[in-house]
Protein backbone atom coordinates (compact mmCIF):
# COMPACT_ATOMS: atom_id res chain seq x y z
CA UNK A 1 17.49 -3.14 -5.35
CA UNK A 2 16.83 -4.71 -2.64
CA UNK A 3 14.03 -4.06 -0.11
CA UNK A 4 13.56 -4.32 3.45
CA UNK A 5 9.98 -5.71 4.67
CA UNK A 6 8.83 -4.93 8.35
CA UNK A 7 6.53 -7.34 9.96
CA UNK A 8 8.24 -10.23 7.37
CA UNK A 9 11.53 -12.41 9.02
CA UNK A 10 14.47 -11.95 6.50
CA UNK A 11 13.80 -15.92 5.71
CA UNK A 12 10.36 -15.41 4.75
CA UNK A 13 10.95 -15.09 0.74
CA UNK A 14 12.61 -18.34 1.05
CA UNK A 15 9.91 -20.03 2.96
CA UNK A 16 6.54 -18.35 1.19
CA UNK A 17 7.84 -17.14 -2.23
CA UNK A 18 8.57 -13.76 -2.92
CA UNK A 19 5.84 -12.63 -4.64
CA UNK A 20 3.88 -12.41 -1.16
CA UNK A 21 1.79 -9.00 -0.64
CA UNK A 22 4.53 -5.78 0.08
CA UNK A 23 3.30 -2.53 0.36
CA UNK A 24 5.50 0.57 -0.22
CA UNK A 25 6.21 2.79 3.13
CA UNK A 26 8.88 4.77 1.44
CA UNK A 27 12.82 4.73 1.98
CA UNK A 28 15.66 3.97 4.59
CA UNK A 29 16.61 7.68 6.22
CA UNK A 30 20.34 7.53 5.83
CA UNK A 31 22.81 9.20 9.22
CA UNK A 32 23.42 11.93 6.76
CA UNK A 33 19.86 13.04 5.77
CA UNK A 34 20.04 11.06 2.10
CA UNK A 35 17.29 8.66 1.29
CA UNK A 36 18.62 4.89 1.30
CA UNK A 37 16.66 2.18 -0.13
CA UNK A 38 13.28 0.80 -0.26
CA UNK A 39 11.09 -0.17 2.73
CA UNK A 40 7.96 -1.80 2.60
CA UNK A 41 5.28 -3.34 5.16
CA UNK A 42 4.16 -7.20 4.31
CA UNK A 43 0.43 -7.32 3.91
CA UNK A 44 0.35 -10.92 3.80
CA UNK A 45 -0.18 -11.89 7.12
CA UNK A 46 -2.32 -10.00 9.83
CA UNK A 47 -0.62 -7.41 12.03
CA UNK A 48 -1.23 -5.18 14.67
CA UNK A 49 0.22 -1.90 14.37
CA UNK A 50 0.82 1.34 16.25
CA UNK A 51 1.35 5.04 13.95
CA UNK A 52 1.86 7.90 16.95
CA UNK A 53 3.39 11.30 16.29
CA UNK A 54 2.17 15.17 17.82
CA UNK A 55 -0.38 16.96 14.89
CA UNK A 56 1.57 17.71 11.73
CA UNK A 57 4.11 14.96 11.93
CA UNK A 58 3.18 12.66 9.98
CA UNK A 59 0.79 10.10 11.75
CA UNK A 60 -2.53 10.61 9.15
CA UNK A 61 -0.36 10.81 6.71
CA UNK A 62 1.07 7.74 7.06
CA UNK A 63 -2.06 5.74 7.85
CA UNK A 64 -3.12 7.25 4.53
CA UNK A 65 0.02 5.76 2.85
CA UNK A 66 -0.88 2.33 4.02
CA UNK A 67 -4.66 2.75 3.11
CA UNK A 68 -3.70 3.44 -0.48
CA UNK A 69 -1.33 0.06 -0.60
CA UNK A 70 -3.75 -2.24 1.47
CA UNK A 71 -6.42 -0.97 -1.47
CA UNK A 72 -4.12 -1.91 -4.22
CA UNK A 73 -3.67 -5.40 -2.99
CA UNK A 74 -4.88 -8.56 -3.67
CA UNK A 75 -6.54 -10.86 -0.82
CA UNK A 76 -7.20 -7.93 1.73
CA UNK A 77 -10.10 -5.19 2.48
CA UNK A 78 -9.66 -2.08 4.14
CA UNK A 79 -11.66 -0.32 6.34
CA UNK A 80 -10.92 3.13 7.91
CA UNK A 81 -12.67 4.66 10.74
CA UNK A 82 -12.44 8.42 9.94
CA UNK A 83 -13.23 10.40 12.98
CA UNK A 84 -11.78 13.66 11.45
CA UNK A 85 -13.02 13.86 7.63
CA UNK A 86 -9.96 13.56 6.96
CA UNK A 87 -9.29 10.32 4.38
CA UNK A 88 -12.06 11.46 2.20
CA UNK A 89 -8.93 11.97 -0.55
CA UNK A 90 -8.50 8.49 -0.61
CA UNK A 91 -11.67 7.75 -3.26
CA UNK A 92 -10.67 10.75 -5.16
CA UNK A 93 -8.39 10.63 -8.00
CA UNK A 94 -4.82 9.09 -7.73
CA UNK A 95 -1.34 9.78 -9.12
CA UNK A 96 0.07 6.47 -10.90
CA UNK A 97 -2.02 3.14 -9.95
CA UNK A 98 -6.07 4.37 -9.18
CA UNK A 99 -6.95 3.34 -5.16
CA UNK A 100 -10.03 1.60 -5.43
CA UNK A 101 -12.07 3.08 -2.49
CA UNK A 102 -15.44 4.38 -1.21
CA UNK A 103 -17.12 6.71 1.37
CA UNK A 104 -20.02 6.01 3.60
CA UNK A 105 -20.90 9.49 4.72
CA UNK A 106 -23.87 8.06 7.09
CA UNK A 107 -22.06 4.31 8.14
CA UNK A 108 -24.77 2.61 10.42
CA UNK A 109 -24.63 -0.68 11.95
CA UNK A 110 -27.31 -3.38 13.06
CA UNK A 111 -28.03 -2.63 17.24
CA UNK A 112 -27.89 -6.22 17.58
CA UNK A 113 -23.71 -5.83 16.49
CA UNK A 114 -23.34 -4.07 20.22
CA UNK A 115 -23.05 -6.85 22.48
CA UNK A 116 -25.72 -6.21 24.89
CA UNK A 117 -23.37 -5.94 27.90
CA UNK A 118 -22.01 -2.76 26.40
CA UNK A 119 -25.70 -1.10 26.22
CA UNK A 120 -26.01 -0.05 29.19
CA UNK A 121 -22.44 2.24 29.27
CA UNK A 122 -22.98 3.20 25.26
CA UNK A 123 -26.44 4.89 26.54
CA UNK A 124 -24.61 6.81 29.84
CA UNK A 125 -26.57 3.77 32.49
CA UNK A 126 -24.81 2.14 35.12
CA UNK A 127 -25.20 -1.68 34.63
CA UNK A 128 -25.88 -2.08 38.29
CA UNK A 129 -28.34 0.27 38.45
CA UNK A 130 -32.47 -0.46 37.41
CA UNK A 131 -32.39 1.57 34.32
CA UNK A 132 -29.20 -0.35 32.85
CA UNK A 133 -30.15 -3.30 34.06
CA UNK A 134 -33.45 -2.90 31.93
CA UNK A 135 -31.55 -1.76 29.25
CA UNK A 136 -28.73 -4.77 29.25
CA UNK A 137 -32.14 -6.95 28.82
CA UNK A 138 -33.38 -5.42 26.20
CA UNK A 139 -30.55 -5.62 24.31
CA UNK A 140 -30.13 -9.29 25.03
CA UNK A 141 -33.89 -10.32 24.06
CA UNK A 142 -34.03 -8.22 21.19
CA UNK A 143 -32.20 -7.49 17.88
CA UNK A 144 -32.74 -4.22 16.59
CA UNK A 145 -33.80 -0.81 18.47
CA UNK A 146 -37.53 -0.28 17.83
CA UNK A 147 -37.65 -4.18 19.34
CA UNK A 148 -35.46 -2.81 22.49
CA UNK A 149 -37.74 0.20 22.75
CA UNK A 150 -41.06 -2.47 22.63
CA UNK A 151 -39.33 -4.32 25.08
CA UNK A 152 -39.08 -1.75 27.36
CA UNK A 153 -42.49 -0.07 27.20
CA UNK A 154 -43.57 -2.95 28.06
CA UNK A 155 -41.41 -4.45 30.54
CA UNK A 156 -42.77 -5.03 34.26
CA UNK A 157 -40.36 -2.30 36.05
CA UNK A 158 -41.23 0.79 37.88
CA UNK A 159 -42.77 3.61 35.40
CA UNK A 160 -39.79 5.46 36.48
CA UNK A 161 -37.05 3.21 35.04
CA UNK A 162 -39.13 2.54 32.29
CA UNK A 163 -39.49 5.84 31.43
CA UNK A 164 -35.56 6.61 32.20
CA UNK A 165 -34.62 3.39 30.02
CA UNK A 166 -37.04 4.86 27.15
CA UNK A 167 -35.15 8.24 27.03
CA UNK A 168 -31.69 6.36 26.66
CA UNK A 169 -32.85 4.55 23.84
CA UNK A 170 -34.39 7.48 22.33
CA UNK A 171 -31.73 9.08 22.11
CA UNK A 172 -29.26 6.72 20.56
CA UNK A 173 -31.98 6.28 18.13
CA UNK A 174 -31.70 9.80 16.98
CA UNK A 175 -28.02 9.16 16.12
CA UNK A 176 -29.03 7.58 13.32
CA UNK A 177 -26.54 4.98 13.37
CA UNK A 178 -28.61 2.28 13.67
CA UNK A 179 -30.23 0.64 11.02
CA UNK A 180 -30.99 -3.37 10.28
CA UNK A 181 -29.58 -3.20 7.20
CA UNK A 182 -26.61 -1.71 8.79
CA UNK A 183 -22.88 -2.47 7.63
CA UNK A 184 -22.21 -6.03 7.73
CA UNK A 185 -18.75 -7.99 7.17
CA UNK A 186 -19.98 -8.75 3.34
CA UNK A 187 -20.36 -5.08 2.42
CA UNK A 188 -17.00 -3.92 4.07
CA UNK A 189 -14.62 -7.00 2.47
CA UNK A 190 -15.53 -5.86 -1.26
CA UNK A 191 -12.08 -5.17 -1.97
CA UNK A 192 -11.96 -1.70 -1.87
CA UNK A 193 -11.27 0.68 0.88
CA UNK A 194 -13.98 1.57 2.56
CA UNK A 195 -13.78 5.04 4.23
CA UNK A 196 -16.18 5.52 7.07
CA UNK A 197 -16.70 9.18 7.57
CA UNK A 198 -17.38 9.35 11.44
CA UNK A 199 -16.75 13.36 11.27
CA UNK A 200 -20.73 14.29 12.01
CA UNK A 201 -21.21 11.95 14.93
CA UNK A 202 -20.18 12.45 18.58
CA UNK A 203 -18.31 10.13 20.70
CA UNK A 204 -21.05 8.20 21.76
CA UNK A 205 -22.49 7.19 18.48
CA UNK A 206 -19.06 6.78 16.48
CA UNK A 207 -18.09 4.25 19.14
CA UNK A 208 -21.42 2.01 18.77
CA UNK A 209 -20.15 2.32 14.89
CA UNK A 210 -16.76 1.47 15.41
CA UNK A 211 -17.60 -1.37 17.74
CA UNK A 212 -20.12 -3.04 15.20
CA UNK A 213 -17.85 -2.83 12.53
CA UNK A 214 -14.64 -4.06 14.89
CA UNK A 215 -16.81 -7.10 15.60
CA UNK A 216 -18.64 -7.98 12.35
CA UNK A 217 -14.56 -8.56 10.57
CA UNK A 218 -13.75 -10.48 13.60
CA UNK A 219 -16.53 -12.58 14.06
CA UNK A 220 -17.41 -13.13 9.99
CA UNK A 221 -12.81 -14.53 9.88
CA UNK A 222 -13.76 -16.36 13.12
CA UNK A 223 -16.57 -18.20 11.11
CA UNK A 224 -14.34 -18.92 8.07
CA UNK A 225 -11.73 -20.31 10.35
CA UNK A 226 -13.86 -22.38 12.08
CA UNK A 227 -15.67 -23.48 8.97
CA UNK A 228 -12.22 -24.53 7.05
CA UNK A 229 -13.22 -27.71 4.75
CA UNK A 230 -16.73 -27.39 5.26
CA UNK A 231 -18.77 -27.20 1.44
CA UNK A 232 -21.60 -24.99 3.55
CA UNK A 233 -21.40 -21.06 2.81
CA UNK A 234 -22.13 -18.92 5.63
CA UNK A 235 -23.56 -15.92 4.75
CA UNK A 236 -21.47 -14.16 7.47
CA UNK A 237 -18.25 -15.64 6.24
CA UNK A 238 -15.52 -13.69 4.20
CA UNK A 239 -12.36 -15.00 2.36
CA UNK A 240 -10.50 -11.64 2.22
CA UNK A 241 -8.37 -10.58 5.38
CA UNK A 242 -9.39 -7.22 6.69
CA UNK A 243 -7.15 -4.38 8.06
CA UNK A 244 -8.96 -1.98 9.86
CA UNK A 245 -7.23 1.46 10.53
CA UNK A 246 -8.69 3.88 13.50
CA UNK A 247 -7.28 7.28 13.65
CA UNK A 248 -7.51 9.10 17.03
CA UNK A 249 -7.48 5.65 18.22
CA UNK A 250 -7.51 7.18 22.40
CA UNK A 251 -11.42 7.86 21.86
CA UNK A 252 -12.26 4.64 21.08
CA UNK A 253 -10.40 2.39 23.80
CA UNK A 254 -11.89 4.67 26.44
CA UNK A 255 -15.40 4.16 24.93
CA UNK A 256 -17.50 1.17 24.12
CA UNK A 257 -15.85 -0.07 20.85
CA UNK A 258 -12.81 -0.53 23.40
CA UNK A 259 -13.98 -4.30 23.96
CA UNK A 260 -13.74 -5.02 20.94
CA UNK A 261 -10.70 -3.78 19.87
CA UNK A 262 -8.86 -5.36 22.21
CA UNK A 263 -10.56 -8.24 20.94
CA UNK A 264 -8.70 -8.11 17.45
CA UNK A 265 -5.56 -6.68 19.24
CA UNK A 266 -5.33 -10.30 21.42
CA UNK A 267 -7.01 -12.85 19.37
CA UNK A 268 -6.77 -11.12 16.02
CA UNK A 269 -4.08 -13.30 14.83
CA UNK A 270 -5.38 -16.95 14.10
CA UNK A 271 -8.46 -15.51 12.52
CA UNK A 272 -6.70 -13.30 10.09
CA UNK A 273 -7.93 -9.48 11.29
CA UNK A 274 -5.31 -6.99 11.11
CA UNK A 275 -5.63 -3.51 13.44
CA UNK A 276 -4.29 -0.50 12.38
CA UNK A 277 -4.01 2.49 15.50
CA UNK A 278 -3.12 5.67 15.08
CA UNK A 279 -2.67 8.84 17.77
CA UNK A 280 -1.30 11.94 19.00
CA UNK A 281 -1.54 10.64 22.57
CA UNK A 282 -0.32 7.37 23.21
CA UNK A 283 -0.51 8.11 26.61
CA UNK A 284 -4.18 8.01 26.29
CA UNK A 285 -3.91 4.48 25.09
CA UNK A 286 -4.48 1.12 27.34
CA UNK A 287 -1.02 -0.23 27.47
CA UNK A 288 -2.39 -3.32 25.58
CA UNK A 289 -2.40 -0.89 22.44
CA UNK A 290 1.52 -0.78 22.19
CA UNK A 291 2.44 -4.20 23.96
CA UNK A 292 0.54 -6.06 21.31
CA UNK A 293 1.62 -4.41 18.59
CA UNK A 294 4.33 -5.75 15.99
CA UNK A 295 4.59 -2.78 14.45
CA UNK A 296 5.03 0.98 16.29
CA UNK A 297 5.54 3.77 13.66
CA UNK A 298 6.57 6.89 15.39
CA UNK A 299 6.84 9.86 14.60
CA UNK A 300 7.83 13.03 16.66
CA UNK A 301 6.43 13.28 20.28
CA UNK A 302 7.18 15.83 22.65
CA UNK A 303 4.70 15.36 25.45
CA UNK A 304 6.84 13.66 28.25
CA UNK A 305 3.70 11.26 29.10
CA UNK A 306 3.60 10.30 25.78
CA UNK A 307 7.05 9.23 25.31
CA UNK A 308 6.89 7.56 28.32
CA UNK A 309 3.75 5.75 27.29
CA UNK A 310 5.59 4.76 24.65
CA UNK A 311 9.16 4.06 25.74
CA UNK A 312 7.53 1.56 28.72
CA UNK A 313 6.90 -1.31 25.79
CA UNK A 314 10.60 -1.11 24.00
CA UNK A 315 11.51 -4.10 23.35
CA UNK A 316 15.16 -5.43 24.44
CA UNK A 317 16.60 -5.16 21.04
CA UNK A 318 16.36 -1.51 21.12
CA UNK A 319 19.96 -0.59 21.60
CA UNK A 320 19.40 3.13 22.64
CA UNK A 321 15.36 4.39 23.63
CA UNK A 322 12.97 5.63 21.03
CA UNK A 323 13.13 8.67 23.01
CA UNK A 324 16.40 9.27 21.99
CA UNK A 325 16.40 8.34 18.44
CA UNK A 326 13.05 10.00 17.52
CA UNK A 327 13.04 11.66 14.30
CA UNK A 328 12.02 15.57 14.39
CA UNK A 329 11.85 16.26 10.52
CA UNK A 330 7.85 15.85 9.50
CA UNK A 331 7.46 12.62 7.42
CA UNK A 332 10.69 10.63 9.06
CA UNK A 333 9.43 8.31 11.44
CA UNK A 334 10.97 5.72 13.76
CA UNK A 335 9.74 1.81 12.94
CA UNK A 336 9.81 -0.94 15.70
CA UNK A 337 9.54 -4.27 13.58
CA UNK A 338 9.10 -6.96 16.48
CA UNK A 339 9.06 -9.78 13.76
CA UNK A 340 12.19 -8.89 12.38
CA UNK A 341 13.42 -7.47 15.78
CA UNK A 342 15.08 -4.52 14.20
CA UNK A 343 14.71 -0.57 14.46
CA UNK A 344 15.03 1.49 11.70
CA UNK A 345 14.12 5.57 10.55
CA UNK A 346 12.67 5.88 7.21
CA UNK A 347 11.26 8.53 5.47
CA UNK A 348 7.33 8.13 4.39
CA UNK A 349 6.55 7.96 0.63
CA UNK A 350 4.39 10.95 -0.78
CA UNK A 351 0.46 10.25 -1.20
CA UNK A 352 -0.98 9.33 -4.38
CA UNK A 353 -4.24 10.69 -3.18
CA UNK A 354 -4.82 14.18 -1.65
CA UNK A 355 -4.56 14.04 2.04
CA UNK A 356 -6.69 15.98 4.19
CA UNK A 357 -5.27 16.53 7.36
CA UNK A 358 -3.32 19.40 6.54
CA UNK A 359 -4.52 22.41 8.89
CA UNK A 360 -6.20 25.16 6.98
CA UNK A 361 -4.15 28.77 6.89
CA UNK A 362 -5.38 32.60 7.30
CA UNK A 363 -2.66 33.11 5.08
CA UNK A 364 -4.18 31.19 2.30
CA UNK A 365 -7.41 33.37 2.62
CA UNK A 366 -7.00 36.27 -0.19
CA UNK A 367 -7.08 39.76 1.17
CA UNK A 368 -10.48 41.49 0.22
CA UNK A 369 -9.54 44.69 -2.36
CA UNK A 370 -8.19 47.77 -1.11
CA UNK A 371 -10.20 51.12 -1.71
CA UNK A 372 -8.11 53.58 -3.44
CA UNK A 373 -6.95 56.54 -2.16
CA UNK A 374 -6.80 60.19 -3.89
CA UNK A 375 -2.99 59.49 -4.29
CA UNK A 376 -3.52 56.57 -5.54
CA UNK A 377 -5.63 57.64 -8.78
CA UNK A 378 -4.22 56.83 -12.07
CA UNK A 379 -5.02 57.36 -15.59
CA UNK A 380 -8.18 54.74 -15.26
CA UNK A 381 -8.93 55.61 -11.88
CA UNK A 382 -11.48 58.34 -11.11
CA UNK A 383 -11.32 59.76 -7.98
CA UNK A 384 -14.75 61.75 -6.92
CA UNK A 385 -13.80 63.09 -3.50
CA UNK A 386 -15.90 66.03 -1.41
């Protein structure tokens, strides 16, 4: 049977062979409700994608999907950002092929990973002002925070902004997400999926996560590129292709890992880094999020600045707006393929792993025993009333 790939031209079999990398998304969604045939997503080149939908739609559960297949294949390395807790399923046991993956409950990254431009904003200082400006120079003379702290104990400033610029850094120490051994490219292009469980940190500290880890895959595919034919190894250098997947992708293009994903979104491309967004408010999202992105996966919205959000990037091809072809059922989403030019609704597979994301029920809480009553007694019963 044959199967439709998004982000792959219909030519491409002919060109690269068909036994390129295709993960399974599910089925076509046929006019009539009936499942049609198979649609996958090609994992052999690097994308940029887009999964939206309001909570309970669909839009974890789909990233999920996509986790488990990028896992199973050959040549690429996963990495989620988990802001929620909720793709902690994803290492536990799976139905038909296992999903290699991991956890990092406590990810950290090296300080020196933030580029030192960003310091200043990441630790709530204007750049313009003394105390950033003492903190940008830190950051830019030394590599790890205990060396930024030295630096500015003992820089010549007033005590005041010393003193201010010391309490910043204090504080982002005691996120504990900082650490020289921190996450490098190397550890997160093992193979497996690595699942970085953001759910204990703020905003402030996930983003100085999220933007080390953004930059180390970019920079370590940037050095491989650059370094094609050469018989040096770089210790910074990796052959696998990542695809890094951000749920409630709106808090981290309004923070400091912003930079940096915009990075991948624009230049990710020739280097081989794939970016994987996902939100319930794509109206949150700079507009470089959908306009870059080969790939929109949406499922329902109802919030009229979302849909604009959203409907402002469709592409001419789109014979009627995603507005009006939405899907409403939970698990049907609407796919924009810009490679293929071509719009389709298709119906998510089911997880092999447990998802998490479901919302938890009163209803599912058991009802505590009730005391029996004096008309209640029966044979085993003994009722002792005054």
């Amino acid at each position: 049977m044959h199967t439709e790939i998004f982000g792959r031209r219909d030519d491409a079999d002919e060109e690269h062979g068909s036994t390129d990398p295709v993960g399974d998304l599910g089925h076509h969604r046929a006019r009539d409700g009936s499942l049609g045939t198979p649609v996958g997503i090609d994992f052999d080149r690097p994308h940029a994608a887009l999964a939206v939908g309001k909570r309970g739609y669909g839009k974890s559960y789909t990233l999920g999907v996509l986790v488990e297949e990028t896992a199973r294949t050959h040549g690429v390395a996963p990495v989620v950002v988990d802001p929620m807790g909720v793709f902690r399923g994803l290492a536990a046991d799976a139905d038909g092929d296992a999903v290699p993956a991991r956890v990092v409950d406590e990810p950290a990254v090296s300080a020196g990973a933030i580029p030192p431009s960003r310091w200043p904003p990441l630790v709530g200082s204007d750049p313009d002002q003394p105390v950033g400006a003492l903190v940008w120079h830190a950051a830019a003379d030394a590599g790890t925070l205990s060396e930024m702290r030295a630096f500015v104990d003992d820089a010549d400033a007033a005590a005041d902004v010393r003193r201010a610029a010391a309490n910043r850094l204090r504080r982002a120490d005691e996120w504990d997400v900082f650490d020289p051994a921190g996450l490098d490219a190397g550890a997160l292009a093992g193979g497996e999926a690595t699942i970085l469980d953001c759910s204990g940190l703020d905003d402030a500290p996930a983003n100085a996560v999220v933007a080390g880890v953004a930059a180390a895959l970019y920079d370590a595919r940037v050095e491989h590129a650059t370094a094609a034919g050469s018989t040096t190894t770089g210790a910074r250098r990796i052959e696998r292709l990542p695809w890094l997947f951000v749920d409630e992708a709106h808090v981290f293009f309004e923070g400091v890992a912003g930079a940096s994903l915009r990075t991948i979104l624009t230049r990710g491309r020739a280097p081989g880094v794939s970016l994987v967004t996902a939100t319930q408010r794509p109206s949150a999202l700079p507009s470089v999020a959908i306009s870059q992105s080969d790939l929109r996966i949406v499922h329902r919205l109802t919030a009229g600045s979302d849909v604009r959000a959203l409907t402002a990037a469709d592409p001419t091809y789109v014979d009627a707006d995603v507005a009006g072809r939405m899907p409403t059922a939970p698990g049907d989403a609407l796919v924009v393929d810009d490679t293929a030019e071509a719009v389709r609704t298709v119906a998510v597979r089911e997880r092999d792993t447990p998802h998490g994301g479901s919302s938890p029920r009163a209803s599912a809480v058991a009802p505590p025993p009730l005391a029996a009553s004096a008309g209640d007694a029966t044979e085993t019963d003994e009722y002792t009333g005054a």
